[in-house]
PDB file of N, CA and C in Angstrom:
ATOM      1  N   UNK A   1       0.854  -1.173   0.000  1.00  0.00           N
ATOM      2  CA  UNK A   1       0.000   0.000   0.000  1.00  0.00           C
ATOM      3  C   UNK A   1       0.897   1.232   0.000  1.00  0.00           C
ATOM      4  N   UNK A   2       0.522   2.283  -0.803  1.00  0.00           N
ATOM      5  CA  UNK A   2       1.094   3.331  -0.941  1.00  0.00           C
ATOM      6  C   UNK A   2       1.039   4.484   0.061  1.00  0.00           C
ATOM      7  N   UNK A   3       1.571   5.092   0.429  1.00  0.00           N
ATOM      8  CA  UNK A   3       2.155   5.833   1.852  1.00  0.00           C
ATOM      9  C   UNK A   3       0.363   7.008   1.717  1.00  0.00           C
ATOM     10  N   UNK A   4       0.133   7.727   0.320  1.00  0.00           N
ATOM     11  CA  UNK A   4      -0.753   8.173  -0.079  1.00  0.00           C
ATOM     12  C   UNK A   4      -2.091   7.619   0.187  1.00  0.00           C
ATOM     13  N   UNK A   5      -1.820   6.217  -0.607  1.00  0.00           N
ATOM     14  CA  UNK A   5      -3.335   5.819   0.046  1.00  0.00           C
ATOM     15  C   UNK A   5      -3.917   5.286   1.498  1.00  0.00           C
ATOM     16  N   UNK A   6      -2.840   4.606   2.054  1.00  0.00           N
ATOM     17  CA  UNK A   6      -2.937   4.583   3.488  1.00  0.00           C
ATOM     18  C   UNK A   6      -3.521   5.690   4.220  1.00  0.00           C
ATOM     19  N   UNK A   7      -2.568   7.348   3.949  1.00  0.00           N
ATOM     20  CA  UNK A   7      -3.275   8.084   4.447  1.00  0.00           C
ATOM     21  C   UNK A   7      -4.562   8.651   4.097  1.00  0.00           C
ATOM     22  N   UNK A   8      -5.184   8.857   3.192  1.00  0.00           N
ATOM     23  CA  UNK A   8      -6.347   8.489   2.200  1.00  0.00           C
ATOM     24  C   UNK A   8      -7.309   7.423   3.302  1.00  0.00           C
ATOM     25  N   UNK A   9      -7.204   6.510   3.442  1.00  0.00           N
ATOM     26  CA  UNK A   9      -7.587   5.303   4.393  1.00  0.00           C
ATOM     27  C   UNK A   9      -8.199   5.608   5.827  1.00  0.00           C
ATOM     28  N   UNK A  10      -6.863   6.274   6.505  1.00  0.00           N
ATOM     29  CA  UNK A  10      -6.835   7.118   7.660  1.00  0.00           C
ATOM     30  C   UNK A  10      -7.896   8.414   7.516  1.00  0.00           C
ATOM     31  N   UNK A  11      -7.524   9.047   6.804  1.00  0.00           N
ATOM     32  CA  UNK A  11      -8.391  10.132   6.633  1.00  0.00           C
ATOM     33  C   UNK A  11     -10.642   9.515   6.808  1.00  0.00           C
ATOM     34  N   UNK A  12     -10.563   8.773   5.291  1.00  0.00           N
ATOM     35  CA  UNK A  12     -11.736   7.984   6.120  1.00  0.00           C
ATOM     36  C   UNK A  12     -12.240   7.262   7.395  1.00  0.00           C
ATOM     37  N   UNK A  13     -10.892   7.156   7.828  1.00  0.00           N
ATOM     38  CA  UNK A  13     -12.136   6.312   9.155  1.00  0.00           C
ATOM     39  C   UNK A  13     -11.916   7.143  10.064  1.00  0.00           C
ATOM     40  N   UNK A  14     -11.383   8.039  10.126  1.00  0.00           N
ATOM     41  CA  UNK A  14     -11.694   9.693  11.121  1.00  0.00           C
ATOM     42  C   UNK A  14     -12.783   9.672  10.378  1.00  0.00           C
ATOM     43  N   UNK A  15     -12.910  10.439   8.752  1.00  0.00           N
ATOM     44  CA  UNK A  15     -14.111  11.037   8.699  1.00  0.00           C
ATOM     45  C   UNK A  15     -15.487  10.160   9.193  1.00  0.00           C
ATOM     46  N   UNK A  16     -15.369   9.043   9.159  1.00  0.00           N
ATOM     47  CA  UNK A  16     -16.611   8.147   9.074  1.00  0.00           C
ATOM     48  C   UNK A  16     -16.944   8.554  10.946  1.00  0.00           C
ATOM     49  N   UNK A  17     -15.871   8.247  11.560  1.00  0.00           N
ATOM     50  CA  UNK A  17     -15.630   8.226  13.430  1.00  0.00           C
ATOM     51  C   UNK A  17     -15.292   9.107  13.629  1.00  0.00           C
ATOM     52  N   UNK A  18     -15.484  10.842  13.339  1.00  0.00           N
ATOM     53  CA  UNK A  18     -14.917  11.878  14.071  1.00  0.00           C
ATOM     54  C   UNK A  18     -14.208  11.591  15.442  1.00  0.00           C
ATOM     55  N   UNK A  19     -14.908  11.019  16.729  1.00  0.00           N
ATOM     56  CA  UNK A  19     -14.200  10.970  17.578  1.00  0.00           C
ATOM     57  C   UNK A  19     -13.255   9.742  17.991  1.00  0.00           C
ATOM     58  N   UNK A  20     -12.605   9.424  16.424  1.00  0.00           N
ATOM     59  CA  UNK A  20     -11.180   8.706  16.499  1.00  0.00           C
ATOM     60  C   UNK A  20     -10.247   9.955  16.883  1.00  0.00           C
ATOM     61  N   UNK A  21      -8.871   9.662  16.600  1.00  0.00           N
ATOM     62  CA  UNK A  21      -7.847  10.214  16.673  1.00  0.00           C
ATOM     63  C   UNK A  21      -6.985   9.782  15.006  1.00  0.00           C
ATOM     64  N   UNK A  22      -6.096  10.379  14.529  1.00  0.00           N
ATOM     65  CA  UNK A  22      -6.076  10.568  13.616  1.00  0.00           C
ATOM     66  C   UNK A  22      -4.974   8.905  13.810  1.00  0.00           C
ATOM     67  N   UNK A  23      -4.011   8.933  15.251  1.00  0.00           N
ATOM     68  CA  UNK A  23      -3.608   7.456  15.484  1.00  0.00           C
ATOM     69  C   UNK A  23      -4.517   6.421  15.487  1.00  0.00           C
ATOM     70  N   UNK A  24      -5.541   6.992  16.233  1.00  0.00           N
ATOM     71  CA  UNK A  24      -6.380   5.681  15.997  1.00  0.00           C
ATOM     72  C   UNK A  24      -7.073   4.871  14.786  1.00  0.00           C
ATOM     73  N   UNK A  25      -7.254   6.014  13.673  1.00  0.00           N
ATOM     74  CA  UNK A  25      -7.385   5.330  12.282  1.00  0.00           C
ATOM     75  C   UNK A  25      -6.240   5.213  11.909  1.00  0.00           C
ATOM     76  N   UNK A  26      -5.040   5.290  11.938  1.00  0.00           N
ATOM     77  CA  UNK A  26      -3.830   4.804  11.761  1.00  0.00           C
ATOM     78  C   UNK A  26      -3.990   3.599  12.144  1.00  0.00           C
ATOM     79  N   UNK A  27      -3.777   2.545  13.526  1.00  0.00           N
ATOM     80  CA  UNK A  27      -3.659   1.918  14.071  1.00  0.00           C
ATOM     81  C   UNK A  27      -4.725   0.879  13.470  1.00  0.00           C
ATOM     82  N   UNK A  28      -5.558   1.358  13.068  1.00  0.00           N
ATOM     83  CA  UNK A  28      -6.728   0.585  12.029  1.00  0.00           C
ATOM     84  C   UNK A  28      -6.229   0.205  11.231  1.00  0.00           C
ATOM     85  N   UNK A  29      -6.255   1.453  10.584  1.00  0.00           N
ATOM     86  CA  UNK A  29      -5.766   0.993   9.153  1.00  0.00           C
ATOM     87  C   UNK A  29      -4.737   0.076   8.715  1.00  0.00           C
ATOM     88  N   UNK A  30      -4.167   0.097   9.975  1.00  0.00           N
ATOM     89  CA  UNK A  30      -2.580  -0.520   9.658  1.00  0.00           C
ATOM     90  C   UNK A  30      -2.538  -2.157   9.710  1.00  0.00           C
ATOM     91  N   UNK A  31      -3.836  -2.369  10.856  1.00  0.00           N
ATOM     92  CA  UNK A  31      -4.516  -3.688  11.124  1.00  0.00           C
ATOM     93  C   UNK A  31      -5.046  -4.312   9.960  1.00  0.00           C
ATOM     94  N   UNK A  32      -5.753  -3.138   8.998  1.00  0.00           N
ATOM     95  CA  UNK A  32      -6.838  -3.774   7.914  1.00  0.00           C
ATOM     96  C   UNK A  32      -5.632  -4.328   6.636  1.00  0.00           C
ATOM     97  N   UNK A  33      -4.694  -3.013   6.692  1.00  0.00           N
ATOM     98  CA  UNK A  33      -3.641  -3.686   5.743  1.00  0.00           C
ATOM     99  C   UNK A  33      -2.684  -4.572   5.771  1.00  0.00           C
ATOM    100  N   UNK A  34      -2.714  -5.173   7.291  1.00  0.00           N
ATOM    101  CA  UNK A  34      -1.588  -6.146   7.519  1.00  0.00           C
ATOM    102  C   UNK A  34      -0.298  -5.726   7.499  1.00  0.00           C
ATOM    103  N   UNK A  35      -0.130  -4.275   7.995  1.00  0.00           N
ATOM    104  CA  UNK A  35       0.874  -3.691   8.138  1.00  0.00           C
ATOM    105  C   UNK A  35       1.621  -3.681   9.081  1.00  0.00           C
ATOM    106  N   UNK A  36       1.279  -3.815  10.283  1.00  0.00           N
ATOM    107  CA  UNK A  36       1.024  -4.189  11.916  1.00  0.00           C
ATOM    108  C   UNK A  36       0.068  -4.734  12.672  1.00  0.00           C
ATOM    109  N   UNK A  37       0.574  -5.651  13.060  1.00  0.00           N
ATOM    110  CA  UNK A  37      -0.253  -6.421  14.084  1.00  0.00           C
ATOM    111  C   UNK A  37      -0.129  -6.351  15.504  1.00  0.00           C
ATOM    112  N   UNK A  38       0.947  -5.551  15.445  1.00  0.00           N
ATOM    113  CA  UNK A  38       1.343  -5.371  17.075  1.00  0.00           C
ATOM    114  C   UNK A  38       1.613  -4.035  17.053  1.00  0.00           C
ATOM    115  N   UNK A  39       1.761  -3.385  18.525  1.00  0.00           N
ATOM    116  CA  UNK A  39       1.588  -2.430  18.945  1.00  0.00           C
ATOM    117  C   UNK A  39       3.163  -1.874  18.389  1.00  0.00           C
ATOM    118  N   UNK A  40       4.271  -2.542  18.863  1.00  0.00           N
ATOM    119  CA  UNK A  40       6.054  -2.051  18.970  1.00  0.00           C
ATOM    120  C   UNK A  40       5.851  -2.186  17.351  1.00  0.00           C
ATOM    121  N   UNK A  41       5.619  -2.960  16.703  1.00  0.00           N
ATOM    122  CA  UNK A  41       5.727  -3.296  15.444  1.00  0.00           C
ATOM    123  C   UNK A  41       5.293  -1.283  14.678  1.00  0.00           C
ATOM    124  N   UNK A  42       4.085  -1.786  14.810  1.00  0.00           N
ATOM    125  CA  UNK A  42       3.473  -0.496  14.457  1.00  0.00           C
ATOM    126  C   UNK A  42       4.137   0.936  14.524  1.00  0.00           C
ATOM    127  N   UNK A  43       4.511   1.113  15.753  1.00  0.00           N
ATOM    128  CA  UNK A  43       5.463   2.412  16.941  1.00  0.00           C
ATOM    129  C   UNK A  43       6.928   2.601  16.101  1.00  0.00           C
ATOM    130  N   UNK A  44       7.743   1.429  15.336  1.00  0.00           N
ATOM    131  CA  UNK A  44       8.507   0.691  14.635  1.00  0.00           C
ATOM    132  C   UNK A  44       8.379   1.847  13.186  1.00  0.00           C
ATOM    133  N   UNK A  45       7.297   0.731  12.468  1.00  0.00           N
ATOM    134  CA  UNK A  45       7.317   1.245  10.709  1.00  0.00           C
ATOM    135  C   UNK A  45       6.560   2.856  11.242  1.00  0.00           C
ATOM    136  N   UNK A  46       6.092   3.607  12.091  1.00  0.00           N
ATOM    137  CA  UNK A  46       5.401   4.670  12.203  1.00  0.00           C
ATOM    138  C   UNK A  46       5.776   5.849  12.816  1.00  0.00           C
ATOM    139  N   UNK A  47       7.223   5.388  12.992  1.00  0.00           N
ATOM    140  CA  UNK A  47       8.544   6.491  14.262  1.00  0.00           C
ATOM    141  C   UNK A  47       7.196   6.926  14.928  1.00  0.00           C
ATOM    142  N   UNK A  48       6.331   6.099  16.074  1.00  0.00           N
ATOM    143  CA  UNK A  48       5.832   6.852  16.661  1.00  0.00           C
ATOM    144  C   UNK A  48       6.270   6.344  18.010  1.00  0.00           C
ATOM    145  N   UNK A  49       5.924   6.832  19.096  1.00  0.00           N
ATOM    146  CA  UNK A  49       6.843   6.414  20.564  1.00  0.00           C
ATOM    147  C   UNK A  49       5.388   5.228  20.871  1.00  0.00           C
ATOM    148  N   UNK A  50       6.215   4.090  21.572  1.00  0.00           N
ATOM    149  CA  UNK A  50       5.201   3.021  21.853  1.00  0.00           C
ATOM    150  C   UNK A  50       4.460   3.499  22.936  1.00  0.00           C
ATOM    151  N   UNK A  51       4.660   4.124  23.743  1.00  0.00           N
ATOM    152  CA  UNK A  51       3.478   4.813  24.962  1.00  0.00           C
ATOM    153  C   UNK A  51       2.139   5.253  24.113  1.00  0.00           C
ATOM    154  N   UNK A  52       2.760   5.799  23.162  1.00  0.00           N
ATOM    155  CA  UNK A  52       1.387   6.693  22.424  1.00  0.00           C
ATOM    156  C   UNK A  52       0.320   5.880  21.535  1.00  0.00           C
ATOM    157  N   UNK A  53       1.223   4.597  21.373  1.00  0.00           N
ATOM    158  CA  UNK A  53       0.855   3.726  20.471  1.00  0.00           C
ATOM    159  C   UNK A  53      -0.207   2.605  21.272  1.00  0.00           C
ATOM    160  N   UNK A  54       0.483   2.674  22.751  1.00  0.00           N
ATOM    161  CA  UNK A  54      -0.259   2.292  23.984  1.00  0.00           C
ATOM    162  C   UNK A  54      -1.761   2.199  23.990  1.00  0.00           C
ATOM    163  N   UNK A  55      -1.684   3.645  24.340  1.00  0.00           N
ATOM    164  CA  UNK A  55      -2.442   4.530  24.784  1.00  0.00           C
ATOM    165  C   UNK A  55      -3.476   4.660  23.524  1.00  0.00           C
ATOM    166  N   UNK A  56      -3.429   4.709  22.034  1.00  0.00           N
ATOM    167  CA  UNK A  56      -4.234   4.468  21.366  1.00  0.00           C
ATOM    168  C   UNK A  56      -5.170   3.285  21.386  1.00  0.00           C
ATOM    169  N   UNK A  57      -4.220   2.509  21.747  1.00  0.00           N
ATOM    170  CA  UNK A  57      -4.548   0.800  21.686  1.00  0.00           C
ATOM    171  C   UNK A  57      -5.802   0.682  22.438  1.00  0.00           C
ATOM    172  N   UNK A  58      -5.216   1.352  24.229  1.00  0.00           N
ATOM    173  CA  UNK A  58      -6.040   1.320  25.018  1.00  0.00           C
ATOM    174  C   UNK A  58      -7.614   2.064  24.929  1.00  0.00           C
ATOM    175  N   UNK A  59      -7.194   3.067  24.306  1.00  0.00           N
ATOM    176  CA  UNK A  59      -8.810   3.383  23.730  1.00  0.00           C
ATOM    177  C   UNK A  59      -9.454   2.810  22.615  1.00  0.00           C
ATOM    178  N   UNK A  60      -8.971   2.386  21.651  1.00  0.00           N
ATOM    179  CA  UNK A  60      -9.649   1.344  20.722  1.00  0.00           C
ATOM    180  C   UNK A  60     -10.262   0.425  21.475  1.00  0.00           C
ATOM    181  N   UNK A  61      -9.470  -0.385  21.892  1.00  0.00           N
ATOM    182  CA  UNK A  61      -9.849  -1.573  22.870  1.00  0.00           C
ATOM    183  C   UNK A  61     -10.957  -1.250  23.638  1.00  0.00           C
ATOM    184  N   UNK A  62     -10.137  -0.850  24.695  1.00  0.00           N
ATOM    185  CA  UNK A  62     -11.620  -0.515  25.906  1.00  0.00           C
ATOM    186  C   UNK A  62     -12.674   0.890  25.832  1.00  0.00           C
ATOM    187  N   UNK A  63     -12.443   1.813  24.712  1.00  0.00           N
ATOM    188  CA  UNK A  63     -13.042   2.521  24.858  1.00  0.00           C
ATOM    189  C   UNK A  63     -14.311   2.300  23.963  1.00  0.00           C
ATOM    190  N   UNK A  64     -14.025   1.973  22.210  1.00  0.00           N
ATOM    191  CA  UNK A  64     -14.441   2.032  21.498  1.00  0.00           C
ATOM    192  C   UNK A  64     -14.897   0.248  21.238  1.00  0.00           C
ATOM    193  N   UNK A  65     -14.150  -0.277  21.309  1.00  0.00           N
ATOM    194  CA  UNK A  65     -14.099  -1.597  20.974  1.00  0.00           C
ATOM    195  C   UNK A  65     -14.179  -2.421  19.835  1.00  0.00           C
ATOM    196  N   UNK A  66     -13.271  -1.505  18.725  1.00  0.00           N
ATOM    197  CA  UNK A  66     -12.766  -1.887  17.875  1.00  0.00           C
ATOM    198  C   UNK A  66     -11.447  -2.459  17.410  1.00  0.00           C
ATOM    199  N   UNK A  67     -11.033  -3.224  18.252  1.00  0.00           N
ATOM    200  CA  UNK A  67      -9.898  -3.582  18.107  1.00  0.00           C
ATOM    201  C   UNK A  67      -9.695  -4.364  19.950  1.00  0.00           C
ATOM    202  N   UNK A  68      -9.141  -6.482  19.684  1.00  0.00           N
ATOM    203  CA  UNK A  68      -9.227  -6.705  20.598  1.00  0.00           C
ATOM    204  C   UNK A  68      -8.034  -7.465  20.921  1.00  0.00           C
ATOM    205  N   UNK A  69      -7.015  -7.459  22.212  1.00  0.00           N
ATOM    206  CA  UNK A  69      -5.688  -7.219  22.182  1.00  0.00           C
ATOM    207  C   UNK A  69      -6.062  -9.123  22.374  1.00  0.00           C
ATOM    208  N   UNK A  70      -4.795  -9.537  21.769  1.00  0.00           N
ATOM    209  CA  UNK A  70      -4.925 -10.923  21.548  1.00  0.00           C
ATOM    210  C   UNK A  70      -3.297 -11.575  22.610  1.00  0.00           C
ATOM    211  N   UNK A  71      -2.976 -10.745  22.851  1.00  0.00           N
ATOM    212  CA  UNK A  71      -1.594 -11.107  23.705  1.00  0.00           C
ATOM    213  C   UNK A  71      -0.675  -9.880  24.150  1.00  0.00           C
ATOM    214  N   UNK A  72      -0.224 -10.506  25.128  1.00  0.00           N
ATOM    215  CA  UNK A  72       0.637  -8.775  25.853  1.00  0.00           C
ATOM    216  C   UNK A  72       2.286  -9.261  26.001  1.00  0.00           C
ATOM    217  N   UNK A  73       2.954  -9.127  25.849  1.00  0.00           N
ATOM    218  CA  UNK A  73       4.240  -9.346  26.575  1.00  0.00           C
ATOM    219  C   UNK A  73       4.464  -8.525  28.137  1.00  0.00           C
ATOM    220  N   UNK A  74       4.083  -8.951  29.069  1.00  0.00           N
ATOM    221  CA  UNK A  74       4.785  -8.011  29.917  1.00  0.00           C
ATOM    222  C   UNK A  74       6.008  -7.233  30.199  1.00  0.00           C
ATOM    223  N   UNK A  75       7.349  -8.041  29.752  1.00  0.00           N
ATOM    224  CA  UNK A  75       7.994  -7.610  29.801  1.00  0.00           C
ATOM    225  C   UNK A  75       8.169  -6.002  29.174  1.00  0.00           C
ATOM    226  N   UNK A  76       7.900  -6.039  27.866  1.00  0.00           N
ATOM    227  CA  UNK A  76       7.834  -4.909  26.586  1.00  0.00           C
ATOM    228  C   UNK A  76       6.813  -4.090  26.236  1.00  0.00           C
ATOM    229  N   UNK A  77       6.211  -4.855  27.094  1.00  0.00           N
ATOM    230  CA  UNK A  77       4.730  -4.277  26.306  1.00  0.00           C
ATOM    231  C   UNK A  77       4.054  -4.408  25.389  1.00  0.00           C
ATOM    232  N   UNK A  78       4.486  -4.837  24.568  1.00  0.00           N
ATOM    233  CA  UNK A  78       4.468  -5.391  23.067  1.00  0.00           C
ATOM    234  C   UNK A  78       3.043  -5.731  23.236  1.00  0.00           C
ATOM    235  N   UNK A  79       1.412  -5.183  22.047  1.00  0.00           N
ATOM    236  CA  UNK A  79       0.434  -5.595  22.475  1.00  0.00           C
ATOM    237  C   UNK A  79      -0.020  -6.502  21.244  1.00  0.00           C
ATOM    238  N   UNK A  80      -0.480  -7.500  20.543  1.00  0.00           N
ATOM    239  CA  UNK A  80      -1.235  -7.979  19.734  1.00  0.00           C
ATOM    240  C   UNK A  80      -2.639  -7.347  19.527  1.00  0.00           C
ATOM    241  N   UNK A  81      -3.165  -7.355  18.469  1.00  0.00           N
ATOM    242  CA  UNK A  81      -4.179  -6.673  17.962  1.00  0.00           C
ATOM    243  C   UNK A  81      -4.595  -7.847  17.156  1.00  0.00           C
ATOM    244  N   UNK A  82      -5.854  -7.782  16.566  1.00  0.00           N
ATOM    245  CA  UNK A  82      -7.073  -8.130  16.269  1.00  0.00           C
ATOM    246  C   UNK A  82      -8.713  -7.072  16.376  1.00  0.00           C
ATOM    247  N   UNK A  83      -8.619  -6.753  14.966  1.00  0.00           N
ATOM    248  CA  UNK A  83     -10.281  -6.057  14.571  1.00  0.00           C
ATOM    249  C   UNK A  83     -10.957  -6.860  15.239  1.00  0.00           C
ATOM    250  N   UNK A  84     -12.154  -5.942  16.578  1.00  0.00           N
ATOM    251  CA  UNK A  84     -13.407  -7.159  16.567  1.00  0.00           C
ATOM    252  C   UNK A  84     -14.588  -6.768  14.922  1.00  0.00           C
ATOM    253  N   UNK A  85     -15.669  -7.467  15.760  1.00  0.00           N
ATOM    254  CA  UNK A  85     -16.622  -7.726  14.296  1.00  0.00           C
ATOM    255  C   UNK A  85     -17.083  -5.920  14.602  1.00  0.00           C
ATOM    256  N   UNK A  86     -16.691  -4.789  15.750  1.00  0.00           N
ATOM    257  CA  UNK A  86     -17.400  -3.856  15.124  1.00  0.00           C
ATOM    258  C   UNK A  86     -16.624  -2.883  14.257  1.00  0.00           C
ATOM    259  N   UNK A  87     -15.141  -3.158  14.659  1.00  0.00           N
ATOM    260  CA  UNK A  87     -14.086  -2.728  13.910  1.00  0.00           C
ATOM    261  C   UNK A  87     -13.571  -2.706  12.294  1.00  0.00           C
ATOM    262  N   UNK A  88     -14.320  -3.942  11.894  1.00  0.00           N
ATOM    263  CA  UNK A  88     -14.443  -4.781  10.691  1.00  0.00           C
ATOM    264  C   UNK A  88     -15.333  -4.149   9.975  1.00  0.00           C
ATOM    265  N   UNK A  89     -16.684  -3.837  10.955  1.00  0.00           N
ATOM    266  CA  UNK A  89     -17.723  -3.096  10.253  1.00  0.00           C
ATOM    267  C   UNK A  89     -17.514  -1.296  10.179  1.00  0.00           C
ATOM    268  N   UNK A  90     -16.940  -1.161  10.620  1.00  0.00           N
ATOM    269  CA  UNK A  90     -16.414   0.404  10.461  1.00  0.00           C
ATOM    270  C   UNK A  90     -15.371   0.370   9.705  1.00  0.00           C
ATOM    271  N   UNK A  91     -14.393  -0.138   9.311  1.00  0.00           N
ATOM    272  CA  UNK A  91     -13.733  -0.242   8.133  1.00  0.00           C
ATOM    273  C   UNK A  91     -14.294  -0.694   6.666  1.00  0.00           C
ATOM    274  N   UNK A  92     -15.262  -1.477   6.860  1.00  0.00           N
ATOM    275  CA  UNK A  92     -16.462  -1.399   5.826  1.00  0.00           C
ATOM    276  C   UNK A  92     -17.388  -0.322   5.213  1.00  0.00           C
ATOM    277  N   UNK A  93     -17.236   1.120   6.411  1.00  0.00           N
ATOM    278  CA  UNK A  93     -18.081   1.435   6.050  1.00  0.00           C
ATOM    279  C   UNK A  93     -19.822   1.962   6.488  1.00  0.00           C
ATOM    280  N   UNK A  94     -19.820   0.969   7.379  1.00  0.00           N
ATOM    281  CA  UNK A  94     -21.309   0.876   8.404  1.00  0.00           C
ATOM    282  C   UNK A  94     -21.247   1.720   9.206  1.00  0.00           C
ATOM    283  N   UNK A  95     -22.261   2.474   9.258  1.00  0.00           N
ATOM    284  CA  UNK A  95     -22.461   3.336   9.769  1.00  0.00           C
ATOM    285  C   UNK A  95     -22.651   3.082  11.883  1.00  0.00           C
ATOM    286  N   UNK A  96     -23.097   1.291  11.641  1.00  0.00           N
ATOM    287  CA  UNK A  96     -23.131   1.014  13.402  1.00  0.00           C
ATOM    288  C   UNK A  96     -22.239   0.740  14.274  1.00  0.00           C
ATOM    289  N   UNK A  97     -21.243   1.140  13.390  1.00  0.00           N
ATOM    290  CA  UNK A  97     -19.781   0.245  13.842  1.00  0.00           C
ATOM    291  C   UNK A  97     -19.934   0.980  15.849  1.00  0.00           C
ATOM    292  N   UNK A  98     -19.988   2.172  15.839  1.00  0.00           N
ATOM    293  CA  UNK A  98     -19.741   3.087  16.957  1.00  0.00           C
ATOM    294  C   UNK A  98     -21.192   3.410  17.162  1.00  0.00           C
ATOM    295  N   UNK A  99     -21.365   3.359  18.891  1.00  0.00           N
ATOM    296  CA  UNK A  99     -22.438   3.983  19.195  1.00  0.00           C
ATOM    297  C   UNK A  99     -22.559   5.562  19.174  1.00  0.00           C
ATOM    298  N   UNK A 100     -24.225   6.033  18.684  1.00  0.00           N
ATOM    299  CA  UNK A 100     -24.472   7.183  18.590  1.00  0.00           C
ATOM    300  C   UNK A 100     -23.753   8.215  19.953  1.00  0.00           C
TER     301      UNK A 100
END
């Protein structure tokens, strides 16, 4: 995927979820393209600092619940990711992905 359309990508699922973060459709997107599957991974190809990458995670996850952590390293932190089914549907497109 091209650096362009990725952000293109990003840009939609803010617009679709205004109250994403512009990381947090990053962190999507990056899931939908098989770009990252993990949190360090991600923090990695995205020079972004893994706290922040955290901290996105943690609101996907527990806030929104689009996205559901499949393994942690304690040591590192290192988080696994997995789209749930409402995450899937907001990258689709659907308008129910997120409650009103």
């Amino acid at each position: 995927m091209e650096a362009d359309d990725f952000l293109e990508r990003v840009d939609a699922i803010v617009a679709r979820a205004p109250q994403l973060s512009p990381l947090d459709g990053a962190v999507l997107a990056s899931l939908d393209a098989e770009i990252a599957a993990d949190s360090r991974s991600f923090a990695k190809v995205f020079g972004v600092a893994h706290a922040l990458v955290l901290r996105a995670v943690s609101e996907l996850a527990d806030g929104f619940g689009l996205v559901a952590v499949t393994d942690r390293d304690a040591r590192t932190q290192r988080t696994k990711l997995a789209l749930t089914e409402a995450g899937r549907r907001l990258l689709a497109g659907r308008s129910d992905a997120l409650p009103a």
